[in-house]
C-alpha atoms as a PDB file:
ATOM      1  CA  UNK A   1     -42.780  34.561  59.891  1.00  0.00           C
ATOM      2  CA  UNK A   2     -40.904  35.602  62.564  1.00  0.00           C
ATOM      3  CA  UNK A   3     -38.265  33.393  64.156  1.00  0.00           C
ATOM      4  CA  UNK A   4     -40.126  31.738  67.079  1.00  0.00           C
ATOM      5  CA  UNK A   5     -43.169  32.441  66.342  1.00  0.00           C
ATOM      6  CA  UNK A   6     -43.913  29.217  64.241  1.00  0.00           C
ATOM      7  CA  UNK A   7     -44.607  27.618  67.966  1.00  0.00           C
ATOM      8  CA  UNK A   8     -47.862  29.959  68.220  1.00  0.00           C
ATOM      9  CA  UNK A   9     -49.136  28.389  64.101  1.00  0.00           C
ATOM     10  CA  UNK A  10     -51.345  25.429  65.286  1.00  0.00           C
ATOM     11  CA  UNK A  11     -52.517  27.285  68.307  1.00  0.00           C
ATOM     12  CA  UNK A  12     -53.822  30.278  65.947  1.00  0.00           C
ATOM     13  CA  UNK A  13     -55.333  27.641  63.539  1.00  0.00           C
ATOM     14  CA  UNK A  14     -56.759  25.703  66.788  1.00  0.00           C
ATOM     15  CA  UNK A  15     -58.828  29.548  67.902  1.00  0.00           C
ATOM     16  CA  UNK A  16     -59.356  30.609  63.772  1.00  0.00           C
ATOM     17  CA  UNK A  17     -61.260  27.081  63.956  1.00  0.00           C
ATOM     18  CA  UNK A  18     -63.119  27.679  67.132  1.00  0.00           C
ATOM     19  CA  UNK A  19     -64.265  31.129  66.138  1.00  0.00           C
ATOM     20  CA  UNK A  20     -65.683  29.387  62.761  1.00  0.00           C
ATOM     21  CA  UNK A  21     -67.228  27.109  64.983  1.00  0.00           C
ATOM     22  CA  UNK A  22     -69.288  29.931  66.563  1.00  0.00           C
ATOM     23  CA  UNK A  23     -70.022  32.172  63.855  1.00  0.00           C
ATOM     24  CA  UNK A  24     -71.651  28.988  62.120  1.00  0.00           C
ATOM     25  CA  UNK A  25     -73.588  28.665  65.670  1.00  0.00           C
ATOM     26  CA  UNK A  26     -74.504  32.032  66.411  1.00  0.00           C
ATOM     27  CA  UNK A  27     -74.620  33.850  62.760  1.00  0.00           C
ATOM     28  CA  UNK A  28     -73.775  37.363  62.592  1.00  0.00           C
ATOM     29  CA  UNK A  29     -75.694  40.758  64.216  1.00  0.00           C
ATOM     30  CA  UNK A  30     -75.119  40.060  67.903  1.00  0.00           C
ATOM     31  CA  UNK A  31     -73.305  42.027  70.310  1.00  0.00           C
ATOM     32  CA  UNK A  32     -69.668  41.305  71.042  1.00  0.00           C
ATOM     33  CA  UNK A  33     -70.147  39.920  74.478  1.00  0.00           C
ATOM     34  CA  UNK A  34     -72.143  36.810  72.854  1.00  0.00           C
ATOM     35  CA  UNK A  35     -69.270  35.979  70.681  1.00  0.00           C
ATOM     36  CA  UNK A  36     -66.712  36.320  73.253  1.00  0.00           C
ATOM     37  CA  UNK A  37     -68.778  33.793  75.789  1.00  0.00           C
ATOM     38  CA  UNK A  38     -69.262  31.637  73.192  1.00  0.00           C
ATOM     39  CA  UNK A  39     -65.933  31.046  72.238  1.00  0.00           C
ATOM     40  CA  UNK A  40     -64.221  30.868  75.345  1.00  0.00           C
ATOM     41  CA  UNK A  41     -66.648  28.265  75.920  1.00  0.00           C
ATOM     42  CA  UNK A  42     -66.024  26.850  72.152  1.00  0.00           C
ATOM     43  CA  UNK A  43     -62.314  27.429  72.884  1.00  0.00           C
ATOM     44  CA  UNK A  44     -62.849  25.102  76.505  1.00  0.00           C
ATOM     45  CA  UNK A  45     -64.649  22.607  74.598  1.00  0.00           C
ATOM     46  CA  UNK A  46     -61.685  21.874  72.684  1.00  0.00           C
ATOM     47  CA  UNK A  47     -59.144  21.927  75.685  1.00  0.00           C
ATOM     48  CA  UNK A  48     -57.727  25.200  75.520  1.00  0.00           C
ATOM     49  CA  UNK A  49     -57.261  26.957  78.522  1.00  0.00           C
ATOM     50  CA  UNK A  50     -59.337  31.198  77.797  1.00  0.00           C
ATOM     51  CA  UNK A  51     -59.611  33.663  80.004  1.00  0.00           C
ATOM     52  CA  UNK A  52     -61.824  36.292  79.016  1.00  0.00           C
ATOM     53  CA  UNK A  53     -61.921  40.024  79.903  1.00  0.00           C
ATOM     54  CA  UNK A  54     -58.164  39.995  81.246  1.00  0.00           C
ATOM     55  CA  UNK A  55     -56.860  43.192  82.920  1.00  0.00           C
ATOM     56  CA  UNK A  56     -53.156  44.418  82.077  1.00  0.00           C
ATOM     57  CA  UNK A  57     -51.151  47.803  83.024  1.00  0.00           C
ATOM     58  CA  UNK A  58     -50.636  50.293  80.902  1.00  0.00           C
ATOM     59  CA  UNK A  59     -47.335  52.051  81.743  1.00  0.00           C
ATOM     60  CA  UNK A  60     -45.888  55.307  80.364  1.00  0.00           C
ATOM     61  CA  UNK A  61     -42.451  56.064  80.777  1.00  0.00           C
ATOM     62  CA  UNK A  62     -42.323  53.706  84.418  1.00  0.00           C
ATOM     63  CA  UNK A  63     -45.803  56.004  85.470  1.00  0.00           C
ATOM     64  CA  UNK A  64     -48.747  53.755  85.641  1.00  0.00           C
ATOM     65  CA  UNK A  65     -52.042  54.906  84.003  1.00  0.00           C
ATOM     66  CA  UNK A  66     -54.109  52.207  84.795  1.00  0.00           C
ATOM     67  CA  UNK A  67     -55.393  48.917  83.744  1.00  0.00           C
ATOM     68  CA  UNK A  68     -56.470  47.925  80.169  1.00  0.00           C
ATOM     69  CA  UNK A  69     -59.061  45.001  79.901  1.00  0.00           C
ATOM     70  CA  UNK A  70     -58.816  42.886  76.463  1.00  0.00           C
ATOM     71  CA  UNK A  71     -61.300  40.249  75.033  1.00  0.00           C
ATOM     72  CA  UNK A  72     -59.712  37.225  75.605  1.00  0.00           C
ATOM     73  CA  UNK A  73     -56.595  35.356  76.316  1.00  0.00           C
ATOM     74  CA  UNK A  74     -55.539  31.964  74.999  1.00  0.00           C
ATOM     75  CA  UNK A  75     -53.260  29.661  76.776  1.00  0.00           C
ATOM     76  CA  UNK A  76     -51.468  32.385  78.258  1.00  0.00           C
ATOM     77  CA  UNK A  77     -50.237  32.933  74.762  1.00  0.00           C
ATOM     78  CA  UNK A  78     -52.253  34.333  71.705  1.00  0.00           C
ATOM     79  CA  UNK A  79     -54.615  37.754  72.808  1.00  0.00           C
ATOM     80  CA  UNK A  80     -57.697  37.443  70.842  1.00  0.00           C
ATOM     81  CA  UNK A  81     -59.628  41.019  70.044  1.00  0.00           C
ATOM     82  CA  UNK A  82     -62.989  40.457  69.141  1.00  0.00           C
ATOM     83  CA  UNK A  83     -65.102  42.715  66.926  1.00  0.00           C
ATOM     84  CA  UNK A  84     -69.206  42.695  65.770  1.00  0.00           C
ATOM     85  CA  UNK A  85     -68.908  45.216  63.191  1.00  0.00           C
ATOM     86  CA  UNK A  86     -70.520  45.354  59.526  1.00  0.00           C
ATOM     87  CA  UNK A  87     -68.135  45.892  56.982  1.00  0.00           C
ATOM     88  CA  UNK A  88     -64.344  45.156  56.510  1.00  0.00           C
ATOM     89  CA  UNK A  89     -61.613  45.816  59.883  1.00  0.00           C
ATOM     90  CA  UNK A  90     -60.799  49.100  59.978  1.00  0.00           C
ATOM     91  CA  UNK A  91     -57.327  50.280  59.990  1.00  0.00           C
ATOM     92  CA  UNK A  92     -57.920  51.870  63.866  1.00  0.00           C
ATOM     93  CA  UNK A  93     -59.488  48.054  64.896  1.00  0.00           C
ATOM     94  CA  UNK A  94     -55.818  47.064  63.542  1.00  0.00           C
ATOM     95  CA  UNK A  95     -53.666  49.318  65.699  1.00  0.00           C
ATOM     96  CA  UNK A  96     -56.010  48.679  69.210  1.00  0.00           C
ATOM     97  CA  UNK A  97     -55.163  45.157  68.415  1.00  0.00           C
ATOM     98  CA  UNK A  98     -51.153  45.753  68.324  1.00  0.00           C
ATOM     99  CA  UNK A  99     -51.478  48.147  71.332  1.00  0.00           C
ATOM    100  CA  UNK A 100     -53.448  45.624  72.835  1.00  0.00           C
ATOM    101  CA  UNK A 101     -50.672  42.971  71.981  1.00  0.00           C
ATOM    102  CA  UNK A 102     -47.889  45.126  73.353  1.00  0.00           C
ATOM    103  CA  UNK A 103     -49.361  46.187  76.610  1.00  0.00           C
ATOM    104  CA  UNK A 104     -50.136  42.153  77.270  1.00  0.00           C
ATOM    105  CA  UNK A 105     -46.648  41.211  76.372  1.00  0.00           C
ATOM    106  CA  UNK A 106     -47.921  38.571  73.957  1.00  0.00           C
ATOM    107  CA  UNK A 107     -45.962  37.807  70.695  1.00  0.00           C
ATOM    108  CA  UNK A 108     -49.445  36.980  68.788  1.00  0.00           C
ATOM    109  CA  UNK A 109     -52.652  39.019  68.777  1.00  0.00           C
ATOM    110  CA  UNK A 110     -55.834  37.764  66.272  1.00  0.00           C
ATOM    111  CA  UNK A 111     -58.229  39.769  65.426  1.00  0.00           C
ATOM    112  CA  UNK A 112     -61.837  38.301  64.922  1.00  0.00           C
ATOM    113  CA  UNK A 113     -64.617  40.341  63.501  1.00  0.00           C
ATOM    114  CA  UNK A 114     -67.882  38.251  64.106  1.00  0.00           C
ATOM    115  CA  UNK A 115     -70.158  41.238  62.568  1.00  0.00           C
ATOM    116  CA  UNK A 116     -70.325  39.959  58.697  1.00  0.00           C
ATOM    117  CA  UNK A 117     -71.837  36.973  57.022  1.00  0.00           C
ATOM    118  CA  UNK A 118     -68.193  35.089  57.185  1.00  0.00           C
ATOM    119  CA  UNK A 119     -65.436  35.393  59.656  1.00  0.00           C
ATOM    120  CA  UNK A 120     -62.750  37.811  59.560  1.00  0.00           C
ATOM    121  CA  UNK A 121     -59.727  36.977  60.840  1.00  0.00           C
ATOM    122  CA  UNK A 122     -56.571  39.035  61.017  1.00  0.00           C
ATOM    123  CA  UNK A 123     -53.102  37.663  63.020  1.00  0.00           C
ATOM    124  CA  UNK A 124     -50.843  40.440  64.186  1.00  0.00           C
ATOM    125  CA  UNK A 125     -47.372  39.531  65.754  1.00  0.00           C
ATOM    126  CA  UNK A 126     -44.421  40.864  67.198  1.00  0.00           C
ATOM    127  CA  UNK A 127     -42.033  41.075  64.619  1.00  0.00           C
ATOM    128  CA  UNK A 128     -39.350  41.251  66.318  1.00  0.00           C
ATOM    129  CA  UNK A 129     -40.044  37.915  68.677  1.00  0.00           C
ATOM    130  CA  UNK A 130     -37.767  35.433  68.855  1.00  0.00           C
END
């Protein structure tokens, strides 16, 4: 683990729990927008501050191109992508997740797939963080 990013370990186990928590609730087969309600919800039950739906500028070379909105974001910390898909990630749900991470700035990024009859979970972080 990257240097630093030991600080963002409890947190990540704290929204891993929460999305457990609402996969037991809900089951699988809905669309993504139930999940995403329900665990910011989950997440508030359990005193952590979510934001769902959070805008963020994508640059290119100091030109702006617009604003990108991702799932959720957890104590201003931890972007959380969420997914209802059958079947395992795919490798393409693993790179919008670490674009998603580096357009937000964050060092941590999980992604959640809600779609199967258990959780998937995958954390994705900045390497390089410190």
């Amino acid at each position: 683990m990257a240097k630093g990013l030991e600080k963002h370990v409890e947190l990540t186990r704290q929204i891993i729990g929460a999305c457990y928590e609402v996969h037991n609730v809900l089951g699988p087969g809905l669309e993504e927008r139930f999940y995403r309600d329900a665990l910011v919800h989950e997440l508030g039950l359990r005193g952590l501050g979510a934001t769902r739906e959070r805008e963020f500028s994508v640059e290119y070379k100091g030109k702006s191109l617009g604003a990108h909105r991702v799932d959720i974001i957890v104590e201003e910390t931890v972007l959380v992508e969420l997914k209802a898909v059958t079947g395992k990630l795919l490798d393409v749900h693993v790179a919008q997740t670490i674009s998603e991470r580096h357009v937000s700035r964050l060092p941590v990024a999980l992604l959640v797939n809600f779609g199967e009859t258990s959780v998937q979970v995958r954390r994705l972080e900045d390497r390089g963080a410190s």
